[in-house]
C-alpha atoms as a PDB file:
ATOM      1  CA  UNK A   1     -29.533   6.316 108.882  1.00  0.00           C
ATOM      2  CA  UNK A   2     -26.489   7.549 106.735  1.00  0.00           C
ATOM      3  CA  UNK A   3     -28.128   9.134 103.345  1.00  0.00           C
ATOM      4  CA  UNK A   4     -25.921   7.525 100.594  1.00  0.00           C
ATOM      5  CA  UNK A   5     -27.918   9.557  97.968  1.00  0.00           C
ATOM      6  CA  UNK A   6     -24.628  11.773  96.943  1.00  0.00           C
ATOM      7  CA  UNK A   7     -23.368  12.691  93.517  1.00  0.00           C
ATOM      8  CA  UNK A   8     -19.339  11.321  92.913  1.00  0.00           C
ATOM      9  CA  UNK A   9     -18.332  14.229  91.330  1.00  0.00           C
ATOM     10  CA  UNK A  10     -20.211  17.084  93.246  1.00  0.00           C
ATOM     11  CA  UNK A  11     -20.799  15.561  96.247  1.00  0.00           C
ATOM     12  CA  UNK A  12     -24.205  17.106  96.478  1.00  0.00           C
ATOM     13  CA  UNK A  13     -26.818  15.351  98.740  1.00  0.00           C
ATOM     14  CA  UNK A  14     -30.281  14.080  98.118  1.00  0.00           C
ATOM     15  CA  UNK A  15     -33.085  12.880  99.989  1.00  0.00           C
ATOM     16  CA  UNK A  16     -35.413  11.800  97.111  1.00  0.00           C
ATOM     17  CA  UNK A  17     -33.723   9.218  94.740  1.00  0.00           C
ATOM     18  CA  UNK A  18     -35.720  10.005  91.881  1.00  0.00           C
ATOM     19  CA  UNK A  19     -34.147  13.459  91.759  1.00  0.00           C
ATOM     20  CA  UNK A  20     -30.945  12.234  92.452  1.00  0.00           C
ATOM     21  CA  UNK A  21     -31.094   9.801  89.470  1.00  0.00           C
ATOM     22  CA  UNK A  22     -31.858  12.818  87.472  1.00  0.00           C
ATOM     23  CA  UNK A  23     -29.056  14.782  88.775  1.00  0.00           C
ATOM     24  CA  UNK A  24     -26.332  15.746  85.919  1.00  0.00           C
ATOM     25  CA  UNK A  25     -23.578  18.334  87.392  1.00  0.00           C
ATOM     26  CA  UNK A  26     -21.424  19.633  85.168  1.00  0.00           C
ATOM     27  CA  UNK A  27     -18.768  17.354  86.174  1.00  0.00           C
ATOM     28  CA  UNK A  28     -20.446  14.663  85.395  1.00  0.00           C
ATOM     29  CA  UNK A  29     -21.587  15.701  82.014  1.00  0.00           C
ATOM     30  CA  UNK A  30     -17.948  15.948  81.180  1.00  0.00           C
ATOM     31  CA  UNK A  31     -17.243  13.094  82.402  1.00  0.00           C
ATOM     32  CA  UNK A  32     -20.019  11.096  80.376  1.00  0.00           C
ATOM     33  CA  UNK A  33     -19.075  13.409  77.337  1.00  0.00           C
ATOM     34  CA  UNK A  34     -15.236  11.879  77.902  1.00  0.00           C
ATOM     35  CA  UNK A  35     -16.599   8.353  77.975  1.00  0.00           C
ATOM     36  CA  UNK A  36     -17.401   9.247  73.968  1.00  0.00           C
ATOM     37  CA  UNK A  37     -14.621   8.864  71.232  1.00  0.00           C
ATOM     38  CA  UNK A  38     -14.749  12.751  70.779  1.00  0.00           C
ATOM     39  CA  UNK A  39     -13.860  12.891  74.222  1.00  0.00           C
ATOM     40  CA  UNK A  40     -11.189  10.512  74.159  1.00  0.00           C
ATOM     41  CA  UNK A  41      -9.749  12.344  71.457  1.00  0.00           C
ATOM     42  CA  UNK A  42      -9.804  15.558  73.360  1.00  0.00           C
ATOM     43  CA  UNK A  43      -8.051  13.930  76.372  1.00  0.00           C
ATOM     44  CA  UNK A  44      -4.791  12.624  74.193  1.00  0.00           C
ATOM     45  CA  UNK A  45      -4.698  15.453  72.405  1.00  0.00           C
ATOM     46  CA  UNK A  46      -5.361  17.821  76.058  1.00  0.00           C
ATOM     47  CA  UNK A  47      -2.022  15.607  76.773  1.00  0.00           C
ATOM     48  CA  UNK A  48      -0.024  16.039  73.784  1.00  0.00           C
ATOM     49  CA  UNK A  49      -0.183  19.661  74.555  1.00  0.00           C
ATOM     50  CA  UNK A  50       1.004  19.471  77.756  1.00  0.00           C
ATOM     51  CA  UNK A  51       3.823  16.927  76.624  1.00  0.00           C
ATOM     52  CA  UNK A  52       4.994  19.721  73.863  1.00  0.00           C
ATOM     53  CA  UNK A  53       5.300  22.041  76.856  1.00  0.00           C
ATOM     54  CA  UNK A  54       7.622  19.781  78.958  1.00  0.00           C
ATOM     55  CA  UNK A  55       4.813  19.428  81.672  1.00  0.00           C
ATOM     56  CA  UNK A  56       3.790  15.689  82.722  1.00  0.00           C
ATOM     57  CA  UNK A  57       0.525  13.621  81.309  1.00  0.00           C
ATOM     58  CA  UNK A  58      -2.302  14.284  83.543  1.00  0.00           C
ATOM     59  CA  UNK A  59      -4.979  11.583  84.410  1.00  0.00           C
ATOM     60  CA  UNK A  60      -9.095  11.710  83.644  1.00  0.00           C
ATOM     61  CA  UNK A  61     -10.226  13.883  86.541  1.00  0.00           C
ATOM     62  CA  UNK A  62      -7.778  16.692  86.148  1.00  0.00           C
ATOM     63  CA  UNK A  63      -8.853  16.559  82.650  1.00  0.00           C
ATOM     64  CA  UNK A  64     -12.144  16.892  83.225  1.00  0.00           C
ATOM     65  CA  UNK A  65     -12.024  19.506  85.860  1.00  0.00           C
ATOM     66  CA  UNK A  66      -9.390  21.761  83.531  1.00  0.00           C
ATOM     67  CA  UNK A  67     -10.885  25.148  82.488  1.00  0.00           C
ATOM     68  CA  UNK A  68      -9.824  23.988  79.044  1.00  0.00           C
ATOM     69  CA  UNK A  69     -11.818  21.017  79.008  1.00  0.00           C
ATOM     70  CA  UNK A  70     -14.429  22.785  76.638  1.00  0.00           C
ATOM     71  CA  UNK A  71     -11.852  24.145  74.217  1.00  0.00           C
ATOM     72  CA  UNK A  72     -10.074  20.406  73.535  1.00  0.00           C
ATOM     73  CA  UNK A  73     -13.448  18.890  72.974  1.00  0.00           C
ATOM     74  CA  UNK A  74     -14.408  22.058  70.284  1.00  0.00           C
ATOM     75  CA  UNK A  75     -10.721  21.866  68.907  1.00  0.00           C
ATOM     76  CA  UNK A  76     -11.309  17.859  68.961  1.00  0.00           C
ATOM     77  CA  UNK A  77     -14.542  18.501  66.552  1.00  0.00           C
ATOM     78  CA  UNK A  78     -13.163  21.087  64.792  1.00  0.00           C
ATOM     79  CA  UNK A  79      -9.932  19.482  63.739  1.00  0.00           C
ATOM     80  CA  UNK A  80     -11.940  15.986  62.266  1.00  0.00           C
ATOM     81  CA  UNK A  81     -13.950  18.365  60.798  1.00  0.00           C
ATOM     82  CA  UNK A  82     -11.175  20.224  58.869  1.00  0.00           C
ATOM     83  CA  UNK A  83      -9.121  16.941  58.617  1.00  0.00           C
ATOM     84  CA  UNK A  84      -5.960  18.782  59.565  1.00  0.00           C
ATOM     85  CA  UNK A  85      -3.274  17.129  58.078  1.00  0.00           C
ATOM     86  CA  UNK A  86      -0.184  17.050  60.911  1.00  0.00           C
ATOM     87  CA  UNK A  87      -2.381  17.935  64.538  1.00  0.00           C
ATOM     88  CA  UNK A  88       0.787  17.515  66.511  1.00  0.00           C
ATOM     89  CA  UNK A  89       2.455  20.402  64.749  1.00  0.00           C
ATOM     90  CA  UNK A  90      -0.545  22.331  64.491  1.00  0.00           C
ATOM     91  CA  UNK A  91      -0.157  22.159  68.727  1.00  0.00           C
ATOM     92  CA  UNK A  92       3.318  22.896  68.380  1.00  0.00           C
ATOM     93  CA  UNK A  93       2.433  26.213  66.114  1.00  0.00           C
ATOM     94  CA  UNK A  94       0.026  27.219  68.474  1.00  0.00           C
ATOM     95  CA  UNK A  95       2.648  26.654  71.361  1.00  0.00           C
ATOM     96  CA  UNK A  96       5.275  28.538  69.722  1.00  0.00           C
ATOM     97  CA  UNK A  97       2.768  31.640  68.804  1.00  0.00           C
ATOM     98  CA  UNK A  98       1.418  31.562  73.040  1.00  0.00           C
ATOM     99  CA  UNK A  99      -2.223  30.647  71.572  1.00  0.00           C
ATOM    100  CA  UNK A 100      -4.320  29.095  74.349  1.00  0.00           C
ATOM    101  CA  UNK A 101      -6.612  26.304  73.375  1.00  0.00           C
ATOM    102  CA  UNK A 102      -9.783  28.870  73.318  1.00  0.00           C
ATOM    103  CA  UNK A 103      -8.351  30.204  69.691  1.00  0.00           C
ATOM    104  CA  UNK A 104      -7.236  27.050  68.157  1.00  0.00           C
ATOM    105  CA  UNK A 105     -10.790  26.522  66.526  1.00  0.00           C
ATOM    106  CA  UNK A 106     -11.193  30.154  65.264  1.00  0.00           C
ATOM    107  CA  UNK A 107     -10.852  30.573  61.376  1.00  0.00           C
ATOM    108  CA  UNK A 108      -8.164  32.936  61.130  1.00  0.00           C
ATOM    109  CA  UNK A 109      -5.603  30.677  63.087  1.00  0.00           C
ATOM    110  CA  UNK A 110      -6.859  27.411  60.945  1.00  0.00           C
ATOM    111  CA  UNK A 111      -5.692  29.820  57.809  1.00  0.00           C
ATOM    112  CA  UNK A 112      -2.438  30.875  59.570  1.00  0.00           C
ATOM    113  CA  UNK A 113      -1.518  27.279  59.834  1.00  0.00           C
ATOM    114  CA  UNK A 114      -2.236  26.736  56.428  1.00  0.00           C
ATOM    115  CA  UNK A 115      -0.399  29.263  55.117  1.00  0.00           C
ATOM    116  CA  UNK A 116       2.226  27.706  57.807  1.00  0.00           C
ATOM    117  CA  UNK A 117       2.147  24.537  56.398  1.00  0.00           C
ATOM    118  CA  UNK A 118       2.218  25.536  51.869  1.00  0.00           C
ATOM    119  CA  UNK A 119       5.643  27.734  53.473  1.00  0.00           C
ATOM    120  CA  UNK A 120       7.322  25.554  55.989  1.00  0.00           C
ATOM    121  CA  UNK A 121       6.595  21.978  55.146  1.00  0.00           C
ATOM    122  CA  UNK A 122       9.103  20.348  53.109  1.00  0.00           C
ATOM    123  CA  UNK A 123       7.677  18.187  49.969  1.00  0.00           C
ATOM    124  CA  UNK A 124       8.749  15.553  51.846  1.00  0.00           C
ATOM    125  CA  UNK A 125       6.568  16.129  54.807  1.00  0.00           C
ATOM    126  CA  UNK A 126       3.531  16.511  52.301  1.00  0.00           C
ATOM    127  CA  UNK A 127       3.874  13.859  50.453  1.00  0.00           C
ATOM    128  CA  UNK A 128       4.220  11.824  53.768  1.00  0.00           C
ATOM    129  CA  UNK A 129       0.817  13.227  54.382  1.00  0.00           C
ATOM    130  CA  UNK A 130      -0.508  12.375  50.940  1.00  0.00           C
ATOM    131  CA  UNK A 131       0.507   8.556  51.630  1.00  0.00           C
ATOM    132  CA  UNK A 132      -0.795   8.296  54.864  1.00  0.00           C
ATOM    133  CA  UNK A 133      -4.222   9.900  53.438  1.00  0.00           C
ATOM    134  CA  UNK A 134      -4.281   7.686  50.514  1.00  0.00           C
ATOM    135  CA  UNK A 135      -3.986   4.911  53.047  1.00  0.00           C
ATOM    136  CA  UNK A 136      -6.946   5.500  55.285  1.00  0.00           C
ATOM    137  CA  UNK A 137      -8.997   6.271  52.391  1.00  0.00           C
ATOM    138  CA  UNK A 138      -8.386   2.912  50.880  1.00  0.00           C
ATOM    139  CA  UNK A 139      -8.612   1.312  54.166  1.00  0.00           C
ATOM    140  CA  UNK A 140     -12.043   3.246  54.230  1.00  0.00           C
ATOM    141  CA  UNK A 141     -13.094   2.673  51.091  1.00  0.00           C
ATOM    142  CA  UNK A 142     -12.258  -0.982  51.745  1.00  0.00           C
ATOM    143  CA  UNK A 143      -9.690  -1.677  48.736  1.00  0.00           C
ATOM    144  CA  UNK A 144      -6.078  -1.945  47.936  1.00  0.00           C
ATOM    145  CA  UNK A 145      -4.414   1.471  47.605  1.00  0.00           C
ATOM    146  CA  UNK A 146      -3.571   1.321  43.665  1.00  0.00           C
ATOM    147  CA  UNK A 147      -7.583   0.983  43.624  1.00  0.00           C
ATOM    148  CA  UNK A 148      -8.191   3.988  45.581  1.00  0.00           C
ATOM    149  CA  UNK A 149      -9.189   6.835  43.018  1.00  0.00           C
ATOM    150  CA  UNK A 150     -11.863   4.326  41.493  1.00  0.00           C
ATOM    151  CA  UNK A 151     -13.430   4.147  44.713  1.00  0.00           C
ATOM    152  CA  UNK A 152     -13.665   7.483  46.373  1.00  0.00           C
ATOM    153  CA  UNK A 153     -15.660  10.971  44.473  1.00  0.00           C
ATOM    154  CA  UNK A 154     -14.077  14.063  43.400  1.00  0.00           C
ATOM    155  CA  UNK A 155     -15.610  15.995  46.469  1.00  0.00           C
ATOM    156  CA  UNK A 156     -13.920  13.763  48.797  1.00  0.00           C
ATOM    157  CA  UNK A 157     -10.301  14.410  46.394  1.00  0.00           C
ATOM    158  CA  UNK A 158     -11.257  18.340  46.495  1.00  0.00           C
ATOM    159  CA  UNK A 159     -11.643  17.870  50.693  1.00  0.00           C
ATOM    160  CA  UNK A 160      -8.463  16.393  51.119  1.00  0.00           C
ATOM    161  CA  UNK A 161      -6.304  18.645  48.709  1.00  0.00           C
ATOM    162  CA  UNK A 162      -7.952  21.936  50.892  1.00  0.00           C
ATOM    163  CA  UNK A 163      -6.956  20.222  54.032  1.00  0.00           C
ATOM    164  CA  UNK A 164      -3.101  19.724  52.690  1.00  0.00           C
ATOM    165  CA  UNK A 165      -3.859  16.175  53.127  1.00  0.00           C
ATOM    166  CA  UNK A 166      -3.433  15.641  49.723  1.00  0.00           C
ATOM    167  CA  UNK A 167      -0.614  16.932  47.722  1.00  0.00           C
ATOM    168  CA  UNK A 168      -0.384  18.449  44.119  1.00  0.00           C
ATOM    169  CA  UNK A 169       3.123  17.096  44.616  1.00  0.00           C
ATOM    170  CA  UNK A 170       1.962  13.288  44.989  1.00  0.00           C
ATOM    171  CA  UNK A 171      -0.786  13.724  42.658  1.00  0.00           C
ATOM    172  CA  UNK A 172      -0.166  15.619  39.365  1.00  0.00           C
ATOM    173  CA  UNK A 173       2.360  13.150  38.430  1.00  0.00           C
ATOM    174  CA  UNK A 174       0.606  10.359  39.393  1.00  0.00           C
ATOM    175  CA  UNK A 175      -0.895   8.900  36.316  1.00  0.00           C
ATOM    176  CA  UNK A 176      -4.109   7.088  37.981  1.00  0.00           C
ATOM    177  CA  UNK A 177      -4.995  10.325  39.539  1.00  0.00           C
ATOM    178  CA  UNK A 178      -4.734  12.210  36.169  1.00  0.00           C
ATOM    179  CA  UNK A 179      -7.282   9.282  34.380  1.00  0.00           C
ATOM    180  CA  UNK A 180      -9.442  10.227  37.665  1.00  0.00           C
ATOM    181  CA  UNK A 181      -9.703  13.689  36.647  1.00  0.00           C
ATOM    182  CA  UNK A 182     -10.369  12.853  33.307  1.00  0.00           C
ATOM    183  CA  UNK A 183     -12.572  10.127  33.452  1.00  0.00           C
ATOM    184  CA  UNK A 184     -14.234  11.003  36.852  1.00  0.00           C
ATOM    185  CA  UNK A 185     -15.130  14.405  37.018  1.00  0.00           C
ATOM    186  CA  UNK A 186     -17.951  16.708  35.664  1.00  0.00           C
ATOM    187  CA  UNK A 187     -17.238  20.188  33.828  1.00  0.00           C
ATOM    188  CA  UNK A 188     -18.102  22.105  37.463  1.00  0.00           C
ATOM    189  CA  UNK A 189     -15.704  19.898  39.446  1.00  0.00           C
ATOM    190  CA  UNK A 190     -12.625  20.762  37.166  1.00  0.00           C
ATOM    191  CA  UNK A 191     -13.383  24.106  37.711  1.00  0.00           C
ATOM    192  CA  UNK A 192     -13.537  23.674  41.368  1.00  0.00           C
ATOM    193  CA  UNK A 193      -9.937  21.766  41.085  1.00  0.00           C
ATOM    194  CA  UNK A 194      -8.470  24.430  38.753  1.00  0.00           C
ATOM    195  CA  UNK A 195      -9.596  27.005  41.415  1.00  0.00           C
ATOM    196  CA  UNK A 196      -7.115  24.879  44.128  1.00  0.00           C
ATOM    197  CA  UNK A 197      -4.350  23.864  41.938  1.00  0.00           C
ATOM    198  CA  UNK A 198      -2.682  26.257  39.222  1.00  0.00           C
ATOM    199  CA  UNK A 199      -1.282  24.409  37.173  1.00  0.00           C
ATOM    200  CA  UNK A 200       1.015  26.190  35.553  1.00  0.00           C
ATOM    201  CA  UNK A 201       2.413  27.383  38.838  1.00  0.00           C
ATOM    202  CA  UNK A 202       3.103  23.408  39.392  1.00  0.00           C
ATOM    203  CA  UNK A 203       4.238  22.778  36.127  1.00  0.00           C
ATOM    204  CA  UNK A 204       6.874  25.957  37.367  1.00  0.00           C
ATOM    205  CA  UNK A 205       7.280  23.952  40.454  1.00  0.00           C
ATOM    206  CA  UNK A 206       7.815  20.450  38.748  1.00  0.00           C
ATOM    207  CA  UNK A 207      10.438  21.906  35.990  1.00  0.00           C
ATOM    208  CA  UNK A 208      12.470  23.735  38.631  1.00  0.00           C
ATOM    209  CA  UNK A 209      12.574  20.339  40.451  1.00  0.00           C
ATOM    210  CA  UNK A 210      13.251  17.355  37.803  1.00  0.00           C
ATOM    211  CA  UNK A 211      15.139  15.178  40.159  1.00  0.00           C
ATOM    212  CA  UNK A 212      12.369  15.582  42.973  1.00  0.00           C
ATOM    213  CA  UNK A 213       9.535  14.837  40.199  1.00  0.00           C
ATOM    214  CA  UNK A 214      11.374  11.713  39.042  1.00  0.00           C
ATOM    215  CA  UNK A 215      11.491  10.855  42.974  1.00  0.00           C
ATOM    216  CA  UNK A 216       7.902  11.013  43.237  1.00  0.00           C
ATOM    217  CA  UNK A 217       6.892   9.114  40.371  1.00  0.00           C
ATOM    218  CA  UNK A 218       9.029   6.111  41.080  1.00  0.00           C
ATOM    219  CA  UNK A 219       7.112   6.313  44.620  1.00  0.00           C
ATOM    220  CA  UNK A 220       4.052   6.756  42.444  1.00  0.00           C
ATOM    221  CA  UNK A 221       5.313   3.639  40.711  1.00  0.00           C
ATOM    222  CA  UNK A 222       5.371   1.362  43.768  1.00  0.00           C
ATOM    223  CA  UNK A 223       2.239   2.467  45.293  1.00  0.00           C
ATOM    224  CA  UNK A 224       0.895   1.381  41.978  1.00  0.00           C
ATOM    225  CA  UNK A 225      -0.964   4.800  41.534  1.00  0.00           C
END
């Protein structure tokens, strides 16, 4: 009789079915692990890496059988962890510098693209960011955006403004935002914002940029922030 006790991803045989119902190759823990939306996540972004290169998508299984499986789901974590702002062109820095996927995670290369990003990013492109974030935080926070800093804590402002997913640009003129610091925060997590964002560098900033400030607070204006 034909033993149909094999594994579908390591083709490994068994005669006893309990042990094969305990089996779990490596293959297949990858596989399960891709089933998960951390997994998912690594396998669009495993293709987004390859479509930056010029090469073609790729499906599941060659995902799953790449050497670089590992790194995508670590870089997966590790970029919701550090809420990276723009992931595509964090890909596209790490392209353009030859950085395999097995670095992306490591701390020195997140600061490199940070100091990437403050240089290279036009105010445009953050305060792009800064919408988008304010966005999906009132989407999270289940409210209408203009509502947004009475519904979310200073800790969660001081994440975002680390991750360059908020910008100084968007917020010091932005009126609501500047009630929020007055009216929300404690003595300790001033001191923790004045230790991100020198002001009188951005006051510098802001007077050496008039028509740009006026810009952003008629967009401040119609966000109702």
């Amino acid at each position: 009789m034909e033993n149909k006790l094999v594994c579908d991803f390591c083709d490994k045989q068994f005669k006893r079915e309990v042990n094969y119902l305990k089996h779990k190759c490596e293959q297949m823990k990858r596989y399960d692990l891709f089933k998960k939306p951390i997994g998912m996540i690594a396998y669009l972004t495993f293709n987004q890496w390859r479509k930056i290169q010029n090469y073609p998508s790729v499906n599941v299984e060659t995902f799953t059988s790449s050497r670089y499986f590992n790194a995508f789901i670590k870089f997966a974590e590790f970029s919701r962890q550090q809420q990276i702002p723009d992931k595509i062109g964090y890909i596209s820095l790490m392209v353009k510098k030859g950085l395999l996927p097995f670095h992306w995670s490591d701390a020195d290369v997140y600061d490199y693209y940070l100091e990437t990003f403050d240089a290279e990013y036009t105010v445009d492109n953050k305060i792009d960011i800064s919408i988008e974030t304010l966005q999906e935080l009132a989407h999270t926070s289940k409210c209408e955006l203009n509502e947004v800093f009475n519904n979310i804590t200073p800790i969660t402002v001081l994440k975002y403004i680390t991750a360059r997913k908020l910008s100084p640009w968007l917020l010091l003129p932005s009126k609501k935002f500047m009630d929020f610091m007055t009216y929300k925060t404690n003595k300790e997590e001033r001191l923790l914002f004045s230790t991100l964002i020198d002001v009188s560098l951005w006051k510098k900033h802001f007077v050496e940029n008039p028509e740009k400030v006026n810009e952003i607070k008629n967009i401040n204006k119609q966000l109702g922030i």
